[in-house]
Protein backbone atom coordinates (compact mmCIF):
# COMPACT_ATOMS: atom_id res chain seq x y z
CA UNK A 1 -55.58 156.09 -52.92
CA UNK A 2 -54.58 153.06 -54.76
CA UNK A 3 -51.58 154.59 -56.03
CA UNK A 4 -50.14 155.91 -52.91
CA UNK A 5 -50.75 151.84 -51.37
CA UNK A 6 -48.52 151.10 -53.98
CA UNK A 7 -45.85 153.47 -53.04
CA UNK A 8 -46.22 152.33 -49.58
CA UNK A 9 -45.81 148.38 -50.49
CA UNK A 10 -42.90 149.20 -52.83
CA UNK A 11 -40.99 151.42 -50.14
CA UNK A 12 -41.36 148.88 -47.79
CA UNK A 13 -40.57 145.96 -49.59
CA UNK A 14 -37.37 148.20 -50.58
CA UNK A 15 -36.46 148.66 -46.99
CA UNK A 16 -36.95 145.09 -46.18
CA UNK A 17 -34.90 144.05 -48.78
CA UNK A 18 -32.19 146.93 -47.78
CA UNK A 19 -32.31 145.39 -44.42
CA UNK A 20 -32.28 141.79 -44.97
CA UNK A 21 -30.47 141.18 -47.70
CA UNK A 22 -26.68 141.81 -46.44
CA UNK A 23 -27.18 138.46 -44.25
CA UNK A 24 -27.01 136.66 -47.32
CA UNK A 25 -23.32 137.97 -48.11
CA UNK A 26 -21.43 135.30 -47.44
CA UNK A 27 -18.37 136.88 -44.92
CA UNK A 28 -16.62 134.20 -43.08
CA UNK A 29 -14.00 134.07 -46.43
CA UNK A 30 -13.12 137.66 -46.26
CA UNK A 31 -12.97 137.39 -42.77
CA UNK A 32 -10.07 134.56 -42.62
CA UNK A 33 -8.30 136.58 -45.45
CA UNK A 34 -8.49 139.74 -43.49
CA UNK A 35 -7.42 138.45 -40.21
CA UNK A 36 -4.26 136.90 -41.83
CA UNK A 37 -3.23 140.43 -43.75
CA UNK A 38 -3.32 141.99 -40.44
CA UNK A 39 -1.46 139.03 -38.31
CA UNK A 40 1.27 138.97 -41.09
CA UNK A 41 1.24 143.26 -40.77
CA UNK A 42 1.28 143.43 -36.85
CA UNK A 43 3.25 140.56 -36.09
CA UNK A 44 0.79 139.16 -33.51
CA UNK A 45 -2.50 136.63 -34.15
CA UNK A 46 -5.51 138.71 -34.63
CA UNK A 47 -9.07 137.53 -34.70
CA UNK A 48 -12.31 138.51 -35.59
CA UNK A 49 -15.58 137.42 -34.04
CA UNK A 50 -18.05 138.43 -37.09
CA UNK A 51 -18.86 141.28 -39.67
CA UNK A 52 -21.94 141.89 -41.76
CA UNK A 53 -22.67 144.56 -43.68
CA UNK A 54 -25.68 147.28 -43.41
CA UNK A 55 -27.39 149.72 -45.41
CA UNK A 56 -29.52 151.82 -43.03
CA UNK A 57 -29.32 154.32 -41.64
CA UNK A 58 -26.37 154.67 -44.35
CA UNK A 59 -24.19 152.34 -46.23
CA UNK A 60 -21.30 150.29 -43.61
CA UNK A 61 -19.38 147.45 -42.56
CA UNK A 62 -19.99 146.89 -39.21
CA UNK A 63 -16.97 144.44 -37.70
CA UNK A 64 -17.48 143.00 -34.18
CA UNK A 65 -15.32 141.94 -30.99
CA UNK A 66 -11.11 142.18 -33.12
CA UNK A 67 -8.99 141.05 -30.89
CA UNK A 68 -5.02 141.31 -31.17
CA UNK A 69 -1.65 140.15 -29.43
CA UNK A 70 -1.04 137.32 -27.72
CA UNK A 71 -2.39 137.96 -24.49
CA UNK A 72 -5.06 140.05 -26.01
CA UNK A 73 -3.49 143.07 -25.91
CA UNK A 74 -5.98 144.96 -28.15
CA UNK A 75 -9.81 144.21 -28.47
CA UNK A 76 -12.17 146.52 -29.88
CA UNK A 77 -15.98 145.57 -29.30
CA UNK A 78 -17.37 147.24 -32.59
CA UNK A 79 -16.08 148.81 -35.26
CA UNK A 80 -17.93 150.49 -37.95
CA UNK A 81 -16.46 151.53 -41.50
CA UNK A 82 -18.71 153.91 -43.19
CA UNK A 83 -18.04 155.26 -46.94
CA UNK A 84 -18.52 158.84 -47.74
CA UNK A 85 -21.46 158.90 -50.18
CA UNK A 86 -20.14 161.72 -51.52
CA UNK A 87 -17.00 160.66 -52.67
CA UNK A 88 -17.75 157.94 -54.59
CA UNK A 89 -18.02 160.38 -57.35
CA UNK A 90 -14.23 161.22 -56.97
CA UNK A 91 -10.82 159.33 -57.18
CA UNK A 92 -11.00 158.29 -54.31
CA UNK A 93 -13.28 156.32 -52.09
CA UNK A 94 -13.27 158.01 -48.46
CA UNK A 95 -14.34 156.48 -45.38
CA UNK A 96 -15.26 157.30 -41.53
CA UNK A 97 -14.18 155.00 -38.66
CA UNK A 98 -16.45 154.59 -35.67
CA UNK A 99 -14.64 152.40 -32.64
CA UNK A 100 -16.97 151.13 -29.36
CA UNK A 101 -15.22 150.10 -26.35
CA UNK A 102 -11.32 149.89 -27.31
CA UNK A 103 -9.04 148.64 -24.86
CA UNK A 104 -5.35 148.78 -25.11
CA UNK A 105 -3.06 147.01 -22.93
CA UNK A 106 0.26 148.68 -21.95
CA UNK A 107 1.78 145.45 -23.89
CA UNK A 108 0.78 146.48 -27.20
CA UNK A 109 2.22 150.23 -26.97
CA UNK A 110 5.28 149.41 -28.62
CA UNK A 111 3.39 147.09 -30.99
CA UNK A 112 1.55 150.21 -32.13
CA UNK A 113 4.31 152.46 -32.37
CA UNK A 114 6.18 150.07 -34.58
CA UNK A 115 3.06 150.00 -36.89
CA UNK A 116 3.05 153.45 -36.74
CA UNK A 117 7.20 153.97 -37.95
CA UNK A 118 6.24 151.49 -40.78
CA UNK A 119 3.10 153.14 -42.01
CA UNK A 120 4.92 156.34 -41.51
CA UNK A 121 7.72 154.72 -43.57
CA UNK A 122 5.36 153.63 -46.54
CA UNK A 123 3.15 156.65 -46.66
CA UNK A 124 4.75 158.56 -49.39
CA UNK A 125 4.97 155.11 -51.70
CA UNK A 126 0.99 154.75 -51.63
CA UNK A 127 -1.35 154.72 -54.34
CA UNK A 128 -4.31 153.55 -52.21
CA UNK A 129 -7.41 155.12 -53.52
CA UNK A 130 -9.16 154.52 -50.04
CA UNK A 131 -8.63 157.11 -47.50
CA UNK A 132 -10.12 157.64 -43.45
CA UNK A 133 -11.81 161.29 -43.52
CA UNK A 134 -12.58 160.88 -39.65
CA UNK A 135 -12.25 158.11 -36.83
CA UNK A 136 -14.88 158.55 -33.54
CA UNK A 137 -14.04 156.89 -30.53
CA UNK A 138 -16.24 156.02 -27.67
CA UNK A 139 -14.83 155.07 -24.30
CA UNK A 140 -11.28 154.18 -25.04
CA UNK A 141 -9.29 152.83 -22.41
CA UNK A 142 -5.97 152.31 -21.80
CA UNK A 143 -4.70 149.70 -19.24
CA UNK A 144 -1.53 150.37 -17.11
CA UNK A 145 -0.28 148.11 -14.06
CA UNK A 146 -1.82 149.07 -11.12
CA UNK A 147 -3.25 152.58 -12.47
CA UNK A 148 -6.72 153.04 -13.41
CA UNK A 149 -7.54 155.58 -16.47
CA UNK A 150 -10.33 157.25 -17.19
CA UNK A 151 -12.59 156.64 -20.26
CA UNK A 152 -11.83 158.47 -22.98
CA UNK A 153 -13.78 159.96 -26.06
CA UNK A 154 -11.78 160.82 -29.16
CA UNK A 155 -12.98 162.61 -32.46
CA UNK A 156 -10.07 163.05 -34.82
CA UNK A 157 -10.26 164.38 -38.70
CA UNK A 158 -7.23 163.34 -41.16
CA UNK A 159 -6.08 164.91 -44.48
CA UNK A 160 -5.30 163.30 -47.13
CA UNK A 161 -2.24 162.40 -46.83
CA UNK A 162 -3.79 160.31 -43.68
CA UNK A 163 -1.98 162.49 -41.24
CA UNK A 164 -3.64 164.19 -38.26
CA UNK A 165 -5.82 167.49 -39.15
CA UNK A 166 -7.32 167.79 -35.30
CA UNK A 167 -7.60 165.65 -32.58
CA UNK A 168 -9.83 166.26 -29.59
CA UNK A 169 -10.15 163.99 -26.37
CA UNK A 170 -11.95 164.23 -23.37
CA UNK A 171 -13.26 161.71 -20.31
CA UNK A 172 -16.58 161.06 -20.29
CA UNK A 173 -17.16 163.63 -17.43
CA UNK A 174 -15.83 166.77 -19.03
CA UNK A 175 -12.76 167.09 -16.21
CA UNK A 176 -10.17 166.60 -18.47
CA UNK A 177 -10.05 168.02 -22.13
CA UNK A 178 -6.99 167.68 -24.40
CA UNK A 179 -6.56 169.36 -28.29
CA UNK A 180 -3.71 168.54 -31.08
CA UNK A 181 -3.40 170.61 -33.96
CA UNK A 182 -0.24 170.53 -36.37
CA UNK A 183 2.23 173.08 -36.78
CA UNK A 184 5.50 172.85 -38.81
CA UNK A 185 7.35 170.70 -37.45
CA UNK A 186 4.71 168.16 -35.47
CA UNK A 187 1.48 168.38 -33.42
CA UNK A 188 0.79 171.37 -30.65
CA UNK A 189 -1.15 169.82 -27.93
CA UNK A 190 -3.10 171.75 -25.27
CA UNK A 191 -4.62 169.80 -21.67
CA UNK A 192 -7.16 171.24 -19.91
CA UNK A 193 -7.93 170.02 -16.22
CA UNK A 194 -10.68 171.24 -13.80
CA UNK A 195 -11.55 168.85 -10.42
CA UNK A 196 -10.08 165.85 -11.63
CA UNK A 197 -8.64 163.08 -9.57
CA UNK A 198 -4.77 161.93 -11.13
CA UNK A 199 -5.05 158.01 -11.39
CA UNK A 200 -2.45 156.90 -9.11
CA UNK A 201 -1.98 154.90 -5.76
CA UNK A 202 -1.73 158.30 -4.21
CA UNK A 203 -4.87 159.76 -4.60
CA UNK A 204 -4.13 163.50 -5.89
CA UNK A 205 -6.63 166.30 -6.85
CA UNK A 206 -6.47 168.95 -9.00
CA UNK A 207 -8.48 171.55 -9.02
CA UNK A 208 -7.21 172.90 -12.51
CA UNK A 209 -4.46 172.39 -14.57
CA UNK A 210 -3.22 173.68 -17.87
CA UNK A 211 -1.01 171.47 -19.80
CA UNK A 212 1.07 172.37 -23.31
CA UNK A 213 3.22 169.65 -25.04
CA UNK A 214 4.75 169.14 -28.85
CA UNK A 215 4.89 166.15 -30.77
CA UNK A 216 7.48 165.22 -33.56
CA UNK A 217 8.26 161.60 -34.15
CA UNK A 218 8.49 159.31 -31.12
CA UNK A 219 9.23 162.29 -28.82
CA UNK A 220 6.85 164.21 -27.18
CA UNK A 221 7.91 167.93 -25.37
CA UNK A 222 5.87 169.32 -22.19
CA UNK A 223 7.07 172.75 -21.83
CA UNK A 224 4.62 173.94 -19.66
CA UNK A 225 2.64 172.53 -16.66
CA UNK A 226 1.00 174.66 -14.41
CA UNK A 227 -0.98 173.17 -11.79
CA UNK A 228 -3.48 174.03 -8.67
CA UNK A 229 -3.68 171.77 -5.62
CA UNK A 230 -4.38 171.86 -2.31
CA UNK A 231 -4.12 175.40 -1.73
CA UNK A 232 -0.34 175.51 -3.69
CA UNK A 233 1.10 175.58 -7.16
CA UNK A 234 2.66 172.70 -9.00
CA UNK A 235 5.25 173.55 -12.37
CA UNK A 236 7.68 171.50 -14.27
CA UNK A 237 8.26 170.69 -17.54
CA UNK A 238 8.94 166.94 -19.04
CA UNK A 239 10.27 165.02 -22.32
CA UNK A 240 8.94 161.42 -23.19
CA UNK A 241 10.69 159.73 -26.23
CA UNK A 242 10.24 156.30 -26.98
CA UNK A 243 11.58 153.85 -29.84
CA UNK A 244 13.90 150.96 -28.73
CA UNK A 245 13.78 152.23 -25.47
CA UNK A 246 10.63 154.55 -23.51
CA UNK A 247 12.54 157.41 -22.29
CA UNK A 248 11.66 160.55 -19.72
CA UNK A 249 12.97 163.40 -17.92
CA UNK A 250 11.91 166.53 -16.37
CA UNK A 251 11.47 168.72 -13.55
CA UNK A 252 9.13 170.10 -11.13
CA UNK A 253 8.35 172.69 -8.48
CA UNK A 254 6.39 172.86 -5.81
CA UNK A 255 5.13 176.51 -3.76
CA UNK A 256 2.90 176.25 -0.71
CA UNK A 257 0.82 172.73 -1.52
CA UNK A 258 -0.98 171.76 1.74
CA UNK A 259 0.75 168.22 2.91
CA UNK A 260 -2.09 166.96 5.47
CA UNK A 261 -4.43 165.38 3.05
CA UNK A 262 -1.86 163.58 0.89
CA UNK A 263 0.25 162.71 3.94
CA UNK A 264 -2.35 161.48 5.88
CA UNK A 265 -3.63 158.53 3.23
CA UNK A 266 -0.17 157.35 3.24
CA UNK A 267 0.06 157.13 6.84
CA UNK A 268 -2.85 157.73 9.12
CA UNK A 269 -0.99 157.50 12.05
CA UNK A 270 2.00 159.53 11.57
CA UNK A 271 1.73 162.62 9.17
CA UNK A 272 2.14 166.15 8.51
CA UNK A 273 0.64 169.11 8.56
CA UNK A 274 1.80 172.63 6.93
CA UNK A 275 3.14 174.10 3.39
CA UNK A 276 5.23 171.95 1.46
CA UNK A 277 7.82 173.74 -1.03
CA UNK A 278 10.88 172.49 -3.12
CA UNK A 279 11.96 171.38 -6.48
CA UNK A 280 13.73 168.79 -7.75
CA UNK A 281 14.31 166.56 -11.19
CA UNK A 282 13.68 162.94 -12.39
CA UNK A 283 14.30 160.35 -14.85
CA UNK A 284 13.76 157.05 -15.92
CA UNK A 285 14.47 154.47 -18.76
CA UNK A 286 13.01 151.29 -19.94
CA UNK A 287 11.82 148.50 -22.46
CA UNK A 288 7.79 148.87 -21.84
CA UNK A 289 6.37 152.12 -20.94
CA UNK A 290 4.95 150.20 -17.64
CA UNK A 291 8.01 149.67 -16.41
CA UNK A 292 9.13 153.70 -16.12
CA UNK A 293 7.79 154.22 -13.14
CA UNK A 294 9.65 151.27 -11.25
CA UNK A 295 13.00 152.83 -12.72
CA UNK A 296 12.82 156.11 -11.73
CA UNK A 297 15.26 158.26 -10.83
CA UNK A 298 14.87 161.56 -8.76
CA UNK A 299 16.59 163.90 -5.92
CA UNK A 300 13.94 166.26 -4.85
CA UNK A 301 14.59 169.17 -2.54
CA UNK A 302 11.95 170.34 0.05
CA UNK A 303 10.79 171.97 3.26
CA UNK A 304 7.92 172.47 5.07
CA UNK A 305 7.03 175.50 6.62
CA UNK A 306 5.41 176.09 10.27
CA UNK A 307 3.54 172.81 10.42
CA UNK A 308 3.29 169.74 13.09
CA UNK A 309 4.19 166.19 13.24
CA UNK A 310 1.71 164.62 14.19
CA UNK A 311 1.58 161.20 15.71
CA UNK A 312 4.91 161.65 17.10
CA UNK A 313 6.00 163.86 19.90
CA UNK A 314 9.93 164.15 19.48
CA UNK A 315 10.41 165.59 22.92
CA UNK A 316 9.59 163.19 24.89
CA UNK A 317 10.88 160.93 22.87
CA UNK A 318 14.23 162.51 23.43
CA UNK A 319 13.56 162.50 27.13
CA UNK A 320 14.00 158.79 27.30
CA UNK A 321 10.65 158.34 29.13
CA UNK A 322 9.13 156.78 26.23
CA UNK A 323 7.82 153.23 26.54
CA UNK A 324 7.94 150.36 24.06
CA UNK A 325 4.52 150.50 23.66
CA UNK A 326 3.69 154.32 23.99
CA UNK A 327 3.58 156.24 20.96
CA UNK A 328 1.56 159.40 20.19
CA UNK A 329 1.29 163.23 20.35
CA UNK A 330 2.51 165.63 17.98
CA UNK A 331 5.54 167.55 17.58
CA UNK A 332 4.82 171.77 16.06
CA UNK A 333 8.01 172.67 14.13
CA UNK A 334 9.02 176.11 12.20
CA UNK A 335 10.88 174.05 9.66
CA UNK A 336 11.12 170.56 8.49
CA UNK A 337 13.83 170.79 5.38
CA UNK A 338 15.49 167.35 3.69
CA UNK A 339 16.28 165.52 0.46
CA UNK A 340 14.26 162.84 -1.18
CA UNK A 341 15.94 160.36 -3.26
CA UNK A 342 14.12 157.97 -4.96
CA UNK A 343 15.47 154.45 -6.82
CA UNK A 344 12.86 152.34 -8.75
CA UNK A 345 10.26 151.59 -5.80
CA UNK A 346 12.94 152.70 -2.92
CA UNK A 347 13.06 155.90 -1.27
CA UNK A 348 15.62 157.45 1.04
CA UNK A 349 14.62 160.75 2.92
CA UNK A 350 18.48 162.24 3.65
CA UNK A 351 19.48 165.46 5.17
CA UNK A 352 16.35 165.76 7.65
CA UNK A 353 16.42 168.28 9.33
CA UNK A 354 13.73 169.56 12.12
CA UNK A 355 14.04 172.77 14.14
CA UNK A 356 11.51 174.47 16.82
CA UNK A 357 12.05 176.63 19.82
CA UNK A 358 12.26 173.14 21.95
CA UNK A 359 14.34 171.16 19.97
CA UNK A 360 16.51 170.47 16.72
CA UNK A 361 16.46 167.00 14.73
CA UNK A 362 18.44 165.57 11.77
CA UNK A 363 18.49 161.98 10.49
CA UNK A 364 17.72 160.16 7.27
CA UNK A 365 15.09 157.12 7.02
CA UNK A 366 15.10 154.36 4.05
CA UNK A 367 11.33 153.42 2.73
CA UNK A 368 12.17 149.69 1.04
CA UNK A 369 10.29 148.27 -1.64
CA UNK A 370 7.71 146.25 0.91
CA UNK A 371 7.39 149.82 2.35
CA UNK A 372 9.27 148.85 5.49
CA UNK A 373 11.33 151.81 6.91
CA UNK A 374 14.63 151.66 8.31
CA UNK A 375 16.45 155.13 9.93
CA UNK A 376 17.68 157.21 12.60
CA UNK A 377 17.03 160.58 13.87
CA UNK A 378 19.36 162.08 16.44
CA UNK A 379 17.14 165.02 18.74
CA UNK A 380 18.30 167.49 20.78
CA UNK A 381 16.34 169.22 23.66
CA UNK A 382 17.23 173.03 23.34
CA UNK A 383 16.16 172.93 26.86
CA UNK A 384 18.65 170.74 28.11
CA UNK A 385 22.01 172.51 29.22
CA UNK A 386 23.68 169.63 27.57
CA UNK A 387 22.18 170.02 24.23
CA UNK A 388 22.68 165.68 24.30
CA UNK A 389 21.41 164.10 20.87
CA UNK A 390 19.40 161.48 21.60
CA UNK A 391 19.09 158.93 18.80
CA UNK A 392 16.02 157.39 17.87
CA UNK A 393 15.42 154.49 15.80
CA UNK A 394 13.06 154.35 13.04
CA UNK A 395 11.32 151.35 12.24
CA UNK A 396 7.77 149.49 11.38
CA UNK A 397 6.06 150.66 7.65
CA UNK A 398 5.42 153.44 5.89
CA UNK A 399 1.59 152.98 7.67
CA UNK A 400 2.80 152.14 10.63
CA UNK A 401 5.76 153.89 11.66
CA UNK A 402 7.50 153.18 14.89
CA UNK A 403 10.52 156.03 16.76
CA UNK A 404 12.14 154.75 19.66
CA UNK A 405 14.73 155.73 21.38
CA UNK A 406 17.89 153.09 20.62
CA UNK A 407 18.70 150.66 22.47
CA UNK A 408 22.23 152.06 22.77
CA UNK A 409 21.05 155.11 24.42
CA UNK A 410 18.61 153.29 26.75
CA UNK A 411 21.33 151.15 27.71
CA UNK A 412 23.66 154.23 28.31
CA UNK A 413 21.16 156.37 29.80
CA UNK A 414 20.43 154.00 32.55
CA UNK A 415 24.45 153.00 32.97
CA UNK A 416 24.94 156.36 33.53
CA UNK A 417 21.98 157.36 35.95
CA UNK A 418 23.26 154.16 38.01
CA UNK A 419 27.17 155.88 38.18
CA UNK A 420 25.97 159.76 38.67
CA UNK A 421 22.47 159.77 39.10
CA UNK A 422 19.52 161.31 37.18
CA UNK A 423 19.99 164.35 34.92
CA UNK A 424 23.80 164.28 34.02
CA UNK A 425 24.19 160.61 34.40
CA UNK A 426 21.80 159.92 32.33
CA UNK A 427 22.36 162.29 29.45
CA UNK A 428 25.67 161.43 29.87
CA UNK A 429 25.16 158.07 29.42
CA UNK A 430 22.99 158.56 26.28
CA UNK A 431 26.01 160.15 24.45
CA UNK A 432 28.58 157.42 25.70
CA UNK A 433 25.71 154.67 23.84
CA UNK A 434 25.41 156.88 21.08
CA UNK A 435 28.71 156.76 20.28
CA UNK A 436 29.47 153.05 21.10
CA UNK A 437 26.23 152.45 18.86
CA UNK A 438 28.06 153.96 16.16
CA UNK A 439 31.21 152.14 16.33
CA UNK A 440 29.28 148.94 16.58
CA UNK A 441 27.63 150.53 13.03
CA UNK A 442 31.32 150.60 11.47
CA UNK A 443 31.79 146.36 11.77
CA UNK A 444 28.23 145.53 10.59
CA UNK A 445 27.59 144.97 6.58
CA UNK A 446 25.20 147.32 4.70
């Protein structure tokens, strides 16, 4: 009895001592020492809150809230760096990495790859004899202008040459699942997607998705992208590259998506309803990977099949009985075809074209950076003997749209109802103001 007491006191005054005595290792000097190594290596300040070391439930350093850039582009909240036991034995000293709570700003992308050429650079020359076995990563996030990521959990294993073995990623709710493993010539990566919301302005669903890229260098290939949404398929195929510049292009297709759902959040009033198909290609290039999306380039084909307009009924619109403040209905058409062209945060719908068994419509409409529109869409009544195109301005926001006949044509229409009465007169008159609103067009500055 007395001898197993004594056990007991000398464990326990062992694990107290274990526990308490890396407080009394002075840190503050390494930490100075080790913030300016890694200012001088980055090229930004860095700074470290505090660090103590720990020796349950195993041996670590356990660093808390680093913080790097000048507008604190990086902070991690806790890092851990915990030696291999087993290697201590060997040549060299292994360690794992555990990361809480990283956030990267899109500032310091180009900070990291730079760090990442250099390291890349100074691999081969190394003689370190500390290596990272495996880094674990809970809830990374990445912060992009006006898109919110996920969360992310990362568990990735290195060899030792302190390249990538395997990588695997996923969000903290399982939709979205990503593997790398190396090849020859780079990293084959594989994205899995099941009910998973894309982080955009738009909000777009997926119901699955099945993503394959390559990596080699600073340029990463996606070769295949299959995706299922709203009833339809989504494919394309993209190329990032980044250095001095952030670089993409690619191309997509789209069979049979449902357009109510996505067209109705961008405009509750006017939208539409029926199968969207087309293709088309895009590209953009600039400085900071943030800034790709306002630069993009892309001409995109499409046509929607047997749907309605809704929000807008284009016949009687055309018939000039429209008022000011009237707006309203719906217009059912077998095919509504065009071309979308799109500059940095300007789009220009050209080529529309519209076609029922009442009427036929063709125009193009501008959507401006404050998501005003600006347009014109010329209608014809099939039932009219005349077959007259009425013009229609388009004005008001993307939101809020707002077709009215023109003023031209009002003015006409009633000119010529005055000189040969209803009917003729007046779709007669439409024409003559159509036409005098386009020569007015030729003498005004774009």
């Amino acid at each position: 009895m007395k001898k197993t007491k004594k056990i007991a006191v000398i464990f326990l005054s062992l694990t107290s001592l274990l526990i308490i005595l890396p407080f009394f290792i002075p840190m503050q000097s390494y930490l100075n020492q080790a913030e300016q190594q890694l200012s001088e290596k980055i090229g930004a300040p860095v700074t470290i809150a505090s660090a103590h070391f720990a020796l349950l439930p195993s041996p670590r350093l356990i660093v808390k809230e680093i913080v790097a850039g000048q507008s604190e582009d990086v902070r991690v909240a806790r890092l851990a760096v915990i030696p291999v036991l087993t290697s201590l034995l060997s040549g060299r000293l292994l360690f794992d990495l555990a990361l809480d709570e990283p956030v990267i700003k899109s500032s310091a992308l180009t900070l990291l790859s730079k760090l990442s050429d250099e390291n890349a650079k100074s691999k081969d020359e190394s003689t370190s004899i500390y290596l990272v076995r495996r880094i674990e990563i809970e809830q990374f996030q990445l912060m992009l202008p006006d898109t919110k990521l996920p969360n992310l959990n990362i568990r990735a294993f290195l060899t030792d040459k302190q390249t990538l073995a395997t990588l695997n990623l996923e969000t903290q709710d399982g939709a979205l699942v990503a593997q790398a493993d190396p090849n020859l010539t780079g990293y084959d990566i594989e994205v899995k997607v099941k009910k998973w919301q894309l982080p955009t302005q738009m909000p777009i669903q997926l119901e699955r998705a099945l993503v394959k890229m390559h990596y080699k260098d600073n340029q990463l290939t996606i070769s295949k992208l299959e995706a299922r949404l709203y009833d339809g398929d989504l494919t394309g195929a993209a190329e990032f590259s980044w250095g001095s510049q952030w670089q993409v292009n690619g191309s997509l297709n789209v069979n049979g998506v449902s357009v109510r759902e996505v067209s109705k959040s961008v405009s509750p009033s006017v939208y539409l309803s029926g199968r969207l198909y087309g293709d088309g290609r895009f590209s953009s290039s600039a400085k900071e990977v943030s800034a790709l999306i306002d630069k993009i380039q892309a001409d995109f084909k499409f046509k929607v099949n047997h749907g309605v307009l809704h929000g807008l009924d284009l016949v009687k619109l055309a018939s000039l009985l429209v008022r000011q403040n009237e707006q309203g209905g719906e217009t059912q058409f077998d095919e509504f075809s065009g071309v979308l062209n799109v500059l940095g945060k300007q789009y220009r719908l050209r080529d529309l074209k519209i076609s029922s068994g009442l009427l036929a419509a063709a125009g193009q409409v501008k959507i401006k950076a404050n998501k005003s529109l600006e347009g014109e869409v010329a209608v014809e009544l099939k039932r009219s003997a005349s077959l007259v195109a009425i013009p229609l301005d388009v004005s008001g926001t993307l939101a809020n749209p707002v077709v009215l006949p023109s003023k031209a044509a009002l003015a006409g229409a009633i000119a010529g109802t005055a000189v040969l009465g209803p009917g003729v007169g007046t779709s007669l008159g439409a024409k003559a103001g159509e036409a005098l609103g386009k020569v007015k067009g030729l003498f005004q500055s774009k």
